[in-house]
N, C-alpha and C. Protein backbone atom coordinates (compact mmCIF):
# COMPACT_ATOMS: atom_id res chain seq x y z
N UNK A 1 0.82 -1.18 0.00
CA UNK A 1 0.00 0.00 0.00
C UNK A 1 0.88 1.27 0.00
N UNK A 2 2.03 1.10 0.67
CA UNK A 2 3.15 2.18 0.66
C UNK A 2 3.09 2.40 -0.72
N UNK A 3 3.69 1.75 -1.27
CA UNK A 3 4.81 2.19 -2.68
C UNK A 3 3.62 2.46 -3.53
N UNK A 4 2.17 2.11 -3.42
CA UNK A 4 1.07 2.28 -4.42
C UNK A 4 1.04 4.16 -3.94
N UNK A 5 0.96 4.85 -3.07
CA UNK A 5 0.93 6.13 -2.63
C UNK A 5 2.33 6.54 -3.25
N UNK A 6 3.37 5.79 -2.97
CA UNK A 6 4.50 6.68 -3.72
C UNK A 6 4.97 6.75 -4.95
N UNK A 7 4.04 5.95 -5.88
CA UNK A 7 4.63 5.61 -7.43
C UNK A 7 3.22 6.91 -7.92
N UNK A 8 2.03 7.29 -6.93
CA UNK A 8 0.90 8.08 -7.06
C UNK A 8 1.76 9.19 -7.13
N UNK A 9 2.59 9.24 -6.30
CA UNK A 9 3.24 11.11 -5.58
C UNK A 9 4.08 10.73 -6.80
N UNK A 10 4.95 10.03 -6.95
CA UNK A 10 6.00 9.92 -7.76
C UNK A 10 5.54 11.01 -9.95
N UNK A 11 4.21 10.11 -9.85
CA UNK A 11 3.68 9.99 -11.34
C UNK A 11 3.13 11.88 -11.20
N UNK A 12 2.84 12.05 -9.83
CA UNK A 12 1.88 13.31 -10.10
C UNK A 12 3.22 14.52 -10.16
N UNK A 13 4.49 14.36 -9.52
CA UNK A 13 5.37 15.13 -9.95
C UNK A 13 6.24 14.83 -11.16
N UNK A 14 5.99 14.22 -12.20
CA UNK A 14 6.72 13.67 -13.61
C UNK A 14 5.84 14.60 -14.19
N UNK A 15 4.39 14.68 -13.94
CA UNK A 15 3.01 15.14 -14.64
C UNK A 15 3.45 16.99 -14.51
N UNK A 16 3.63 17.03 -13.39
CA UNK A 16 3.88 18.83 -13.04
C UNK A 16 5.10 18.90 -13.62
N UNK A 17 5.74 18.33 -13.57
CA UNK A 17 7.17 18.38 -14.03
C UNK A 17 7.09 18.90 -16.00
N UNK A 18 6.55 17.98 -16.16
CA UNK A 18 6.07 17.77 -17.63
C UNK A 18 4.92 19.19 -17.94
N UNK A 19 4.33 19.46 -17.35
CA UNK A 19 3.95 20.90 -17.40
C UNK A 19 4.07 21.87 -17.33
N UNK A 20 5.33 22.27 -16.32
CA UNK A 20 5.90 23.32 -16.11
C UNK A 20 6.91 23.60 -17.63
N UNK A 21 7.76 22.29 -18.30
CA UNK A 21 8.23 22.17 -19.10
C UNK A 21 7.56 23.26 -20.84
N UNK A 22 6.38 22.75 -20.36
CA UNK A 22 5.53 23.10 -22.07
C UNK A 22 5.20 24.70 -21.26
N UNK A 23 4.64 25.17 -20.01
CA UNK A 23 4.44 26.30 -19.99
C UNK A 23 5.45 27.06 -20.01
N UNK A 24 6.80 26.45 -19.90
CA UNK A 24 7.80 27.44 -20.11
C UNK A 24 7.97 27.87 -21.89
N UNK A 25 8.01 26.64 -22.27
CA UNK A 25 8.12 27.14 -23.91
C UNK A 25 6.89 27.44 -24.57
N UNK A 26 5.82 27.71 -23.66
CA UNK A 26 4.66 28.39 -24.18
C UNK A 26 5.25 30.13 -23.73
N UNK A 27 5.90 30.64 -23.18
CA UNK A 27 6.45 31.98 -23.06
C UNK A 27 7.84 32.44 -23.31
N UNK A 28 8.06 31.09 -23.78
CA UNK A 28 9.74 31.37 -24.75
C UNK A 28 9.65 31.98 -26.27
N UNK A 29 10.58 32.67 -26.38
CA UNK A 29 10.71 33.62 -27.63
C UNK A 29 10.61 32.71 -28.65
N UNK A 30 9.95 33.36 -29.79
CA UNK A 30 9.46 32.55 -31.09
C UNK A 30 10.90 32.23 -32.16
N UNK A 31 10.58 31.25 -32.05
CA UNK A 31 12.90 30.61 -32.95
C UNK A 31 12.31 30.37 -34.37
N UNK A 32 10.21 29.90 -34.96
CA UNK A 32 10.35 29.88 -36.01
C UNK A 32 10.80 30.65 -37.11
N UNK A 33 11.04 30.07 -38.32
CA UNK A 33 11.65 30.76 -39.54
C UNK A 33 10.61 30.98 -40.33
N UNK A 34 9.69 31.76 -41.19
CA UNK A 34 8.54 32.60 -41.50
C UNK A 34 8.88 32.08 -43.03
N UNK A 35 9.83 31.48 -44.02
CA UNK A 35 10.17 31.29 -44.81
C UNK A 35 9.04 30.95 -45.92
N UNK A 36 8.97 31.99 -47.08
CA UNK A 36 9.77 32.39 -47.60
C UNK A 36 9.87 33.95 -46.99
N UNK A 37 9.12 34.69 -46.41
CA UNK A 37 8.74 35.98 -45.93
C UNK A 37 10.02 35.91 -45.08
N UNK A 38 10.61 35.88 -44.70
CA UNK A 38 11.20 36.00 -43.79
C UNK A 38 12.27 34.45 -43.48
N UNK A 39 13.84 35.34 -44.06
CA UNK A 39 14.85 34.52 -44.29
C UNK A 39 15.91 35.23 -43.49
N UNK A 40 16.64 33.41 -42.76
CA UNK A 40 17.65 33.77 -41.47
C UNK A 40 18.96 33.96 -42.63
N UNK A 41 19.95 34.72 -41.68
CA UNK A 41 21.09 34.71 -42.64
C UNK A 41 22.16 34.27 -42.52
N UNK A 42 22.79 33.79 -43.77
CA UNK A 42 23.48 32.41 -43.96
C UNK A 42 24.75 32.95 -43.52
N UNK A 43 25.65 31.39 -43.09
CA UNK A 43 26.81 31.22 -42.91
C UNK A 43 27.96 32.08 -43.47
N UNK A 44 28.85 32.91 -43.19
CA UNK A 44 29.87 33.04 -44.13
C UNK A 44 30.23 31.72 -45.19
N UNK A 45 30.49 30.66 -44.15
CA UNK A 45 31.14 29.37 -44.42
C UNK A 45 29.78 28.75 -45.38
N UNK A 46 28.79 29.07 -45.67
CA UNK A 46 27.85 28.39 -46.50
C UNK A 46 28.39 27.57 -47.73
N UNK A 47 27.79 26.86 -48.39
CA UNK A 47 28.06 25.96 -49.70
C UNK A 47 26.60 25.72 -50.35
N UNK A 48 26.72 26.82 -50.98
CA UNK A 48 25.63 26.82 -52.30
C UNK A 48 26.35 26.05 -53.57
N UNK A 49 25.74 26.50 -54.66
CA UNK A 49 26.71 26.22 -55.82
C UNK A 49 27.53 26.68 -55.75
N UNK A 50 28.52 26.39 -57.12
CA UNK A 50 29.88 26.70 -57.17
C UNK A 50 29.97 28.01 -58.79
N UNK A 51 30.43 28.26 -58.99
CA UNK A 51 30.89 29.35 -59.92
C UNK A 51 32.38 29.37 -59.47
N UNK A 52 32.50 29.93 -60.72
CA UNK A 52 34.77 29.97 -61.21
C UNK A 52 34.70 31.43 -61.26
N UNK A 53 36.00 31.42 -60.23
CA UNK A 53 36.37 32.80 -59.85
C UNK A 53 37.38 33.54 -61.01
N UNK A 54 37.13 35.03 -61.37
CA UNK A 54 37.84 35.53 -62.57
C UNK A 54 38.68 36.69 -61.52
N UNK A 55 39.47 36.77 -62.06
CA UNK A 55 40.81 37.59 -61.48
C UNK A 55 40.30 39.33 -61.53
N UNK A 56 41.47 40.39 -61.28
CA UNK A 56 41.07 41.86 -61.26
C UNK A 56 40.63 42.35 -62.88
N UNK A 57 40.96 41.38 -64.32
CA UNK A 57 40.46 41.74 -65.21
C UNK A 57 39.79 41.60 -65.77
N UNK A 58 38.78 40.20 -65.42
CA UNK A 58 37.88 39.21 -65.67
C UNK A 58 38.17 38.03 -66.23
N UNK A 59 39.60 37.82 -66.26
CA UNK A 59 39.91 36.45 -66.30
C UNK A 59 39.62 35.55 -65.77
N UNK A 60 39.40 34.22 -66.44
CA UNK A 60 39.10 33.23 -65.17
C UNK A 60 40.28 32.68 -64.91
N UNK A 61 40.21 32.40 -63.55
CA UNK A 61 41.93 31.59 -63.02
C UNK A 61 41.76 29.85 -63.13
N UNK A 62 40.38 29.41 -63.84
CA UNK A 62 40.87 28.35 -64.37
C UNK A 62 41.61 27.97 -65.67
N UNK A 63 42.29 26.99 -65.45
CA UNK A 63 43.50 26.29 -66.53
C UNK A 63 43.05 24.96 -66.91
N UNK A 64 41.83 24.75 -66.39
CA UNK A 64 41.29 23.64 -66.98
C UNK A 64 42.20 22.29 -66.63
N UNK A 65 43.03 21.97 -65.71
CA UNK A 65 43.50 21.12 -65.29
C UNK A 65 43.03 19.90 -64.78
N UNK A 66 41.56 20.01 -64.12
CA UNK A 66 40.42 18.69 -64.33
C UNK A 66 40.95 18.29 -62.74
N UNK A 67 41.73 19.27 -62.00
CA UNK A 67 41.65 18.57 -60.46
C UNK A 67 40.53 18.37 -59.64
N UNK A 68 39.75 19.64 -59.84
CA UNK A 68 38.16 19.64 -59.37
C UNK A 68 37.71 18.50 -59.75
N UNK A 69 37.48 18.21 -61.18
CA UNK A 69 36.99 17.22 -61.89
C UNK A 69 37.21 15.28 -61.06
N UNK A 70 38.92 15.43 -60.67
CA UNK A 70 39.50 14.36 -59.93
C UNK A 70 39.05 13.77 -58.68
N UNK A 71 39.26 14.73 -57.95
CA UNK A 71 39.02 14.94 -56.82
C UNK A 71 37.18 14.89 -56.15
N UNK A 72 36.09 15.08 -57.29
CA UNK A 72 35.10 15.33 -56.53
C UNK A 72 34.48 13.67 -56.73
N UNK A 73 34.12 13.39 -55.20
CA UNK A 73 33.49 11.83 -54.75
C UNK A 73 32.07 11.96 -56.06
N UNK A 74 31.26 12.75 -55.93
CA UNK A 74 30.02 12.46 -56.69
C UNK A 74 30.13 12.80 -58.26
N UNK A 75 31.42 13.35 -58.78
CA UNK A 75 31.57 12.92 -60.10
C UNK A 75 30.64 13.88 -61.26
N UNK A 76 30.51 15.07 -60.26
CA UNK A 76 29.44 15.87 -61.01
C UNK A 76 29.98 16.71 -61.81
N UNK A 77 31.29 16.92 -62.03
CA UNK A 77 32.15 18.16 -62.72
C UNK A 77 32.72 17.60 -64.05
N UNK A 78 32.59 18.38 -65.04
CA UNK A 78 33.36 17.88 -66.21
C UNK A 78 33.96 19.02 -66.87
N UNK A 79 35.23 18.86 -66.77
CA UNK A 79 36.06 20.16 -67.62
C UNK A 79 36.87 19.13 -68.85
N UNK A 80 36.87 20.66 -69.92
CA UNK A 80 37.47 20.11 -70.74
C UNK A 80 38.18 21.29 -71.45
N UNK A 81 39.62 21.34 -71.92
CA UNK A 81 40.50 23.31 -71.85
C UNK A 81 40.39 22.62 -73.29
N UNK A 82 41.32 23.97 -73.83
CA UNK A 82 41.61 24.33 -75.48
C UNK A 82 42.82 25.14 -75.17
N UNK A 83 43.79 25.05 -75.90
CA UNK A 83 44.91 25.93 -75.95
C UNK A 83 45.08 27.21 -76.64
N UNK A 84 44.85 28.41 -76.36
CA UNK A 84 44.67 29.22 -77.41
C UNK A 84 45.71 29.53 -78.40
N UNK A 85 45.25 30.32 -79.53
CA UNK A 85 46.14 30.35 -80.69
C UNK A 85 47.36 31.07 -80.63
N UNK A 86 47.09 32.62 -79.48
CA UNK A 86 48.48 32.83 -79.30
C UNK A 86 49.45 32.28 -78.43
N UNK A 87 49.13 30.62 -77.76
CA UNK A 87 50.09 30.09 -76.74
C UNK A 87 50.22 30.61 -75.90
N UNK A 88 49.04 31.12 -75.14
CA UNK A 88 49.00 31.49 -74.04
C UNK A 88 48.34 30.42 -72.71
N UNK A 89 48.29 30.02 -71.77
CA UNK A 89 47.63 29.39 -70.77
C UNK A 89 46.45 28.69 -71.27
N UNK A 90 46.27 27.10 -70.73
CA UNK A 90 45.11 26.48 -71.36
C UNK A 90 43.96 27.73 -70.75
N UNK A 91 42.82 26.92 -71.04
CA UNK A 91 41.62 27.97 -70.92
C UNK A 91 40.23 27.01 -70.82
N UNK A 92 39.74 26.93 -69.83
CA UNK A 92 38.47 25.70 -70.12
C UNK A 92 37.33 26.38 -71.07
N UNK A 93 37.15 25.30 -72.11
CA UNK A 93 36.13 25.83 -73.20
C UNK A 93 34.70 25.32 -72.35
N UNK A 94 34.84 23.82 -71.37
CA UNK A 94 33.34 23.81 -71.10
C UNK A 94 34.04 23.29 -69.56
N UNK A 95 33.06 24.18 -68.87
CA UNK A 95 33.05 23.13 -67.51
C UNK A 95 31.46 22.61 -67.03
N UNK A 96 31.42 21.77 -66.79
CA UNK A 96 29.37 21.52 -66.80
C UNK A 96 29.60 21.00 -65.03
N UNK A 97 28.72 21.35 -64.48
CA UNK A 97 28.61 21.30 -63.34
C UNK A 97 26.96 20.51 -63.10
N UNK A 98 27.03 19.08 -62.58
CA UNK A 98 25.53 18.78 -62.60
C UNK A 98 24.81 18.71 -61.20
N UNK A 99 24.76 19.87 -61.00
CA UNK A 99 23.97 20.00 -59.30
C UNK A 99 22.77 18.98 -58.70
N UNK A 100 22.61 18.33 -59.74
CA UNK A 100 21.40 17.40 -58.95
C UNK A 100 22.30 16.57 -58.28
N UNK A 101 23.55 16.09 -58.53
CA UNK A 101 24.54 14.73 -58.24
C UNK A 101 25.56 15.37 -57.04
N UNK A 102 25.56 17.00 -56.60
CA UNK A 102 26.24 17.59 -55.82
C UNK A 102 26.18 17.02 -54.84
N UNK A 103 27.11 16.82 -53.93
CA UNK A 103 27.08 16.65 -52.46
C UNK A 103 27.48 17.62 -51.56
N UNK A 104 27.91 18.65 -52.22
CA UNK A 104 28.21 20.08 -51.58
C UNK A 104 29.48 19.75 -50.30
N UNK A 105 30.26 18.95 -50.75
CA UNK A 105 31.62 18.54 -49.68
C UNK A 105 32.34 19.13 -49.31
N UNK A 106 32.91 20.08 -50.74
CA UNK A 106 33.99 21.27 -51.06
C UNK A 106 35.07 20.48 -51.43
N UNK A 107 35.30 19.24 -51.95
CA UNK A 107 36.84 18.84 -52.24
C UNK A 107 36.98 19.78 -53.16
N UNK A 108 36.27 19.83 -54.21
CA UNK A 108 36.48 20.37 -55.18
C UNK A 108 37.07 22.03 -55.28
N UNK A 109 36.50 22.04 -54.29
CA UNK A 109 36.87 23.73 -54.07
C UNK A 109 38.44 23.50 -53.66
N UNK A 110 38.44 22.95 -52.46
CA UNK A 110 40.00 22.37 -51.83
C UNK A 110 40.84 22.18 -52.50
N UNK A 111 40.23 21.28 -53.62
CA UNK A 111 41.60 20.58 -54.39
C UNK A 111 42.00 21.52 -55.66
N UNK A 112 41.22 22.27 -56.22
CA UNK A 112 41.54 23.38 -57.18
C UNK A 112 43.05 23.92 -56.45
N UNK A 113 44.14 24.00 -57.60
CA UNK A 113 45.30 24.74 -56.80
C UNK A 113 45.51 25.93 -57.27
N UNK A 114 44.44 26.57 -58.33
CA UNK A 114 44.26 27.96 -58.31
C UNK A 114 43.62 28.58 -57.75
N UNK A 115 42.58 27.85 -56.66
CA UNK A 115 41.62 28.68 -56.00
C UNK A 115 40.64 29.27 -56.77
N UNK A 116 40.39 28.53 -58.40
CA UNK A 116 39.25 29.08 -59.51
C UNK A 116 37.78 28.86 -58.93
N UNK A 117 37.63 27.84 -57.85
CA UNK A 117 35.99 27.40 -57.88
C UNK A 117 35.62 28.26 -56.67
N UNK A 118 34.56 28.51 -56.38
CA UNK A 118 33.87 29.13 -54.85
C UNK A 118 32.72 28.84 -54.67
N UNK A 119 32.34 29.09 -53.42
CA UNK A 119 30.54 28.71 -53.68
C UNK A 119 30.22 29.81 -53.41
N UNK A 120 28.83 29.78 -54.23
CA UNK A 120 28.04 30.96 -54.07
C UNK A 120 27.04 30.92 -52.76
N UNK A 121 26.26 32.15 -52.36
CA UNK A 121 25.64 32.17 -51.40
C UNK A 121 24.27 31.53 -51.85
N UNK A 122 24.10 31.22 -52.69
CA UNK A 122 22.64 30.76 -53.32
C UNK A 122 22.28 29.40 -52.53
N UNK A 123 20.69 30.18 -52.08
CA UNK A 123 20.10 28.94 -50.52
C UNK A 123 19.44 28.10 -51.72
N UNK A 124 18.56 28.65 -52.62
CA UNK A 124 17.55 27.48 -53.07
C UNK A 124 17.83 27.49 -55.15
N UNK A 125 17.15 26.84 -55.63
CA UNK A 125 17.12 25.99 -56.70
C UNK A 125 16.37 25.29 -57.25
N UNK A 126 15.12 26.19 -57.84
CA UNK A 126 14.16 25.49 -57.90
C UNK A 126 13.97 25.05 -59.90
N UNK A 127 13.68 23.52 -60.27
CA UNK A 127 13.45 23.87 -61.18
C UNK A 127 12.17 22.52 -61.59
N UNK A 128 11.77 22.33 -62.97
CA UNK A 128 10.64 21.43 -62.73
C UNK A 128 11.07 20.28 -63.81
N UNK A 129 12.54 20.09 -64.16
CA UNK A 129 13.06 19.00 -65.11
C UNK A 129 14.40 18.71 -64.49
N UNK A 130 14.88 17.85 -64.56
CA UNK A 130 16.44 17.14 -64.42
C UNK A 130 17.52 17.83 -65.24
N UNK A 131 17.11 18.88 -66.46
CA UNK A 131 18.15 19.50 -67.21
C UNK A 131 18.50 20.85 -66.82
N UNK A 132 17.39 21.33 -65.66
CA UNK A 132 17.67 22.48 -65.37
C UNK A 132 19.09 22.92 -64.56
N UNK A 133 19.45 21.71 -64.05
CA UNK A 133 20.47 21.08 -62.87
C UNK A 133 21.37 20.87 -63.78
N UNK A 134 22.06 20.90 -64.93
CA UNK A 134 22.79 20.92 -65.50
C UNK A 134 23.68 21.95 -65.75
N UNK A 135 24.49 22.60 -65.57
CA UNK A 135 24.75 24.12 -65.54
C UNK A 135 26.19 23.90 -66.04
N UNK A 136 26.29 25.07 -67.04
CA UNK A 136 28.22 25.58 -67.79
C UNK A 136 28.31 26.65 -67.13
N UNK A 137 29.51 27.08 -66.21
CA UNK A 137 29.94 27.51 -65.16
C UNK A 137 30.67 28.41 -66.27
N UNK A 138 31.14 27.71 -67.48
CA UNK A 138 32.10 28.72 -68.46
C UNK A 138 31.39 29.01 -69.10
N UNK A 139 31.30 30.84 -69.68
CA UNK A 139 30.57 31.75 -69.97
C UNK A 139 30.93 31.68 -71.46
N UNK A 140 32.37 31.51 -71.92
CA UNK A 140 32.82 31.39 -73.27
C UNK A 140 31.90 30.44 -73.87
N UNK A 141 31.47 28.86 -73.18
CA UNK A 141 31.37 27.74 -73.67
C UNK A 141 29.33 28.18 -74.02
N UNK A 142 28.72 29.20 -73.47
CA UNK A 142 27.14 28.96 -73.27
C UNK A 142 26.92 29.63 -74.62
N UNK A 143 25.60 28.63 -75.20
CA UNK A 143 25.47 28.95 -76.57
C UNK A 143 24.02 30.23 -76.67
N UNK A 144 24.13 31.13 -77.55
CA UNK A 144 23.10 31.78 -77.57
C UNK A 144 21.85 31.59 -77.73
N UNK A 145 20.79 31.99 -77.05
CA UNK A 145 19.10 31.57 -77.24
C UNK A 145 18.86 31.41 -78.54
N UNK A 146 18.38 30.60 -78.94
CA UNK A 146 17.54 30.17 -79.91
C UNK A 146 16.79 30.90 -80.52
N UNK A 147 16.57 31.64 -81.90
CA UNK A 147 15.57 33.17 -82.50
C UNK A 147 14.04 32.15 -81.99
């Protein structure tokens, strides 16, 4: 008969216990995110996509060397250079980047030894086909709209 009174006292302070709990975060400050109306702001350190970084003249500092390409586990990068005619520095004619297959790791960024790739701050990506996720990062290589 004891322990039936103290597993009673026991259960009725788990119960208050458990109440005091929810009335506290019934007067705790609101942490939801209102999204899309209302967006928290991102990481310095974030990893959106990637885009190739161009130097103080608008060069790009890729050489098309295909380390990104090496180096990334999900296999989503494909470069391919051209040598130009006055023998100057290769030059990537296409780099295709297929963001649906991203894993957003950063080797790729890492392993670049020009420091050409970066990520952009871009949170979302919306599109309504599998080709939209296909993206040429090189501006030389993108063909003009269609009349």
């Amino acid at each position: 008969m004891k322990t039936y009174f103290l597993d009673l006292f026991r259960g009725a302070v788990s119960l208050l216990d458990g109440m005091l709990v929810t009335l506290l975060a019934l007067f705790s400050p609101v942490v939801t995110e209102q999204y899309p109306r209302q967006s928290a702001s991102l990481s310095p350190r974030f990893r959106g996509s990637l885009q190739l970084v161009q130097d103080d003249q608008g060069q790009l500092l890729c050489t098309a060397c295909g380390a990104c390409a090496r180096t990334c586990p999900s296999k989503c990068l494909s470069v391919q250079g051209e040598k130009p005619a006055d023998g100057g520095r290769k030059i990537p004619a296409t780099f295709r980047y297929d963001i649906s297959r991203c894993s957003f790791c950063g080797t790729c960024v890492m392993g670049c030894p020009f420091s050409a790739l970066a990520f952009t701050p871009v949170r979302t990506r919306v599109a309504t086909s599998r080709e939209d996720f296909l993206l040429e990062l090189c501006p030389a290589a993108e063909k003009p709209p269609a009349p």
